[in-house]
Protein backbone atom coordinates (compact mmCIF):
# COMPACT_ATOMS: atom_id res chain seq x y z
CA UNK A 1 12.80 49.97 4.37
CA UNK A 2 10.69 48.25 1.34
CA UNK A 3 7.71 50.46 2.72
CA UNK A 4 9.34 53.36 0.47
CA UNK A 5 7.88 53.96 -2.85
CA UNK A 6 10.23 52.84 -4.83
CA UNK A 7 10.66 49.36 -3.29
CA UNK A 8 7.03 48.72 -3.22
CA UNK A 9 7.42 46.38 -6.30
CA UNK A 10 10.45 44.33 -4.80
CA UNK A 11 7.87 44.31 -1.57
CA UNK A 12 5.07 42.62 -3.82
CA UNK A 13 8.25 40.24 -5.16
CA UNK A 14 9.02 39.11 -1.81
CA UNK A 15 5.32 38.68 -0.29
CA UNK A 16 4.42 36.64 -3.62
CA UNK A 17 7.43 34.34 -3.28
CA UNK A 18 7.09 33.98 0.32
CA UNK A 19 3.10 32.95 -0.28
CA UNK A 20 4.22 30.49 -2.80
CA UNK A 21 7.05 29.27 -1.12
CA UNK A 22 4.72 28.58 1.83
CA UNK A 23 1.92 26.36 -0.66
CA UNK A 24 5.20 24.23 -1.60
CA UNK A 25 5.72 23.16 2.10
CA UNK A 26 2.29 22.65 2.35
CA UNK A 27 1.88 19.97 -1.08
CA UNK A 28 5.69 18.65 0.26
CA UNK A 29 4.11 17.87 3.68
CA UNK A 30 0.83 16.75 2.43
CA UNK A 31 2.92 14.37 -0.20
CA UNK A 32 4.98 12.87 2.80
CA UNK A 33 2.09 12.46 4.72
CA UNK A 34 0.15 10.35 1.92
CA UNK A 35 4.06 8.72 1.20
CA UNK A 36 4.31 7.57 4.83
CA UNK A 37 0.24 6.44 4.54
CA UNK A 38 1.16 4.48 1.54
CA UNK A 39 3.91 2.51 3.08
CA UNK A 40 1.95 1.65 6.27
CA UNK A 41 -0.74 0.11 4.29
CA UNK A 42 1.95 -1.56 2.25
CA UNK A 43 3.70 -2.87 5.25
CA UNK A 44 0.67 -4.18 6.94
CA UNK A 45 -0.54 -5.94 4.15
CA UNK A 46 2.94 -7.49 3.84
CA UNK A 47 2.32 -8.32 7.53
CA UNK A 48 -0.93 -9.86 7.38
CA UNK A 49 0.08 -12.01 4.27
CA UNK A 50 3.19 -13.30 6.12
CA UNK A 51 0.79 -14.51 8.72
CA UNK A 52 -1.56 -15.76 6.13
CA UNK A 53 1.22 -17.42 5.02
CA UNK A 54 2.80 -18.92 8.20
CA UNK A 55 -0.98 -20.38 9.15
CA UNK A 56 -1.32 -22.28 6.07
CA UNK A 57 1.89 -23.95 6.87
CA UNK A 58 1.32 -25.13 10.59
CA UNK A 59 -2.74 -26.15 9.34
CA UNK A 60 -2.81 -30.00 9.53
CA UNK A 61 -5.82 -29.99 7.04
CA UNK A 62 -7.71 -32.65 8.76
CA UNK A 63 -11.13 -31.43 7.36
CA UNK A 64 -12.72 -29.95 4.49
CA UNK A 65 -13.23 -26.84 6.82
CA UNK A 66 -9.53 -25.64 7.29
CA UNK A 67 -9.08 -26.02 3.51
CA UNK A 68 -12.18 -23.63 3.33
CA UNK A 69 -10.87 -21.09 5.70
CA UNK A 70 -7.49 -20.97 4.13
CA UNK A 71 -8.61 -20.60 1.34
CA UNK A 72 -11.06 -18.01 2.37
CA UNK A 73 -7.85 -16.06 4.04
CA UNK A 74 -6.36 -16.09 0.56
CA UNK A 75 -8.86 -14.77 -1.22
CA UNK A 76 -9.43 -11.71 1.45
CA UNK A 77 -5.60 -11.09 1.16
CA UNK A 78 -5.96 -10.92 -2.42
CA UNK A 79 -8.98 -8.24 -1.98
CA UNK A 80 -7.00 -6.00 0.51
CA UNK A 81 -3.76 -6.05 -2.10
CA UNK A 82 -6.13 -5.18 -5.02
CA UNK A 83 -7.06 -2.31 -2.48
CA UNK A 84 -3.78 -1.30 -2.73
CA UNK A 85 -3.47 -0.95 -6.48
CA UNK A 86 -5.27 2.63 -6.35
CA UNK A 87 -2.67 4.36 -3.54
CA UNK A 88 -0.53 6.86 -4.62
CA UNK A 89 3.23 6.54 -3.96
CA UNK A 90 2.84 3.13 -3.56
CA UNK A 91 6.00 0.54 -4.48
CA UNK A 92 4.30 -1.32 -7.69
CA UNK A 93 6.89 -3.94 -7.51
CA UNK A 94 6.70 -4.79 -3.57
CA UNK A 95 2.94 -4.92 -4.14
CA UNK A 96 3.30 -7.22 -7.13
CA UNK A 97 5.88 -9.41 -5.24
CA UNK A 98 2.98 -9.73 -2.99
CA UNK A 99 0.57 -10.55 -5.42
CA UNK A 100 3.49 -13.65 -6.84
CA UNK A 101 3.75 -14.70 -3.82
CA UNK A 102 -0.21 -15.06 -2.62
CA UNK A 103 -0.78 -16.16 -6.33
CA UNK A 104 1.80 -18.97 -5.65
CA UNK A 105 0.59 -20.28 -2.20
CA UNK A 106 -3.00 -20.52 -3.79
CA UNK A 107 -1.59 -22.80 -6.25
CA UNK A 108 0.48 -24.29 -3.88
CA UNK A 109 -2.52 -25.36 -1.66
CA UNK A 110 -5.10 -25.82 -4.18
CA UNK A 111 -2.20 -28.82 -5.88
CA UNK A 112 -1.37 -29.96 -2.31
CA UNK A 113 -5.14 -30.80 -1.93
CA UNK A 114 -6.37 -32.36 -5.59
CA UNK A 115 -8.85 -28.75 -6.09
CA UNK A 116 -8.31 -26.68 -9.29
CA UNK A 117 -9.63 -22.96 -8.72
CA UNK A 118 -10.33 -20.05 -11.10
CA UNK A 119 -10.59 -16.73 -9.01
């Protein structure tokens, strides 16, 4: 039926919309995909800090060494959030929340212990 002459423009209407309509699925897929990306990162740097977290508490601190790797864990914690930063879709204000609170247990440890650090 839109083979006849006269339709042929309504025919071009249709096939453009349909093309287009098809590119918007694709970018609404591709911008879930890189949403659902996002939030794993997110979530496993949340994760990894609670961990982070939970070890510095049950670390008894009997030698200069577990103050060093502790340490050491919160400073790569801090890399893999600044990591983060760049991600599109990303929640700003979980990932600063997580930045507080690994900001906090530096301080935290470095007053428990007598040392005064500049990162």
């Amino acid at each position: 039926m839109l083979s006849e002459p006269e339709l042929s423009e309504v025919a071009s209407s249709i096939k453009e919309v349909t093309a287009t309509a098809e590119l918007v699925i694709d970018e609404f897929a591709k911008v879930q995909s890189i949403q659902k990306q996002t939030q794993t990162a997110l979530a496993d740097a949340d994760t990894q800090q609670s961990e982070i977290l939970r070890q510095i508490r049950v670390t008894s601190f009997e030698s200069a060494s577990d103050y060093v790797d502790q340490l050491s864990a919160l400073r790569r914690q801090k890399g893999r959030l600044v990591n983060l930063e760049d991600l599109r879709y990303l929640d700003a204000d979980k990932l600063q929340a997580l930045q507080k609170q690994l900001e906090e247990a530096e301080s935290e440890l470095a007053e428990k212990n007598g040392i005064v650090f500049k990162w």
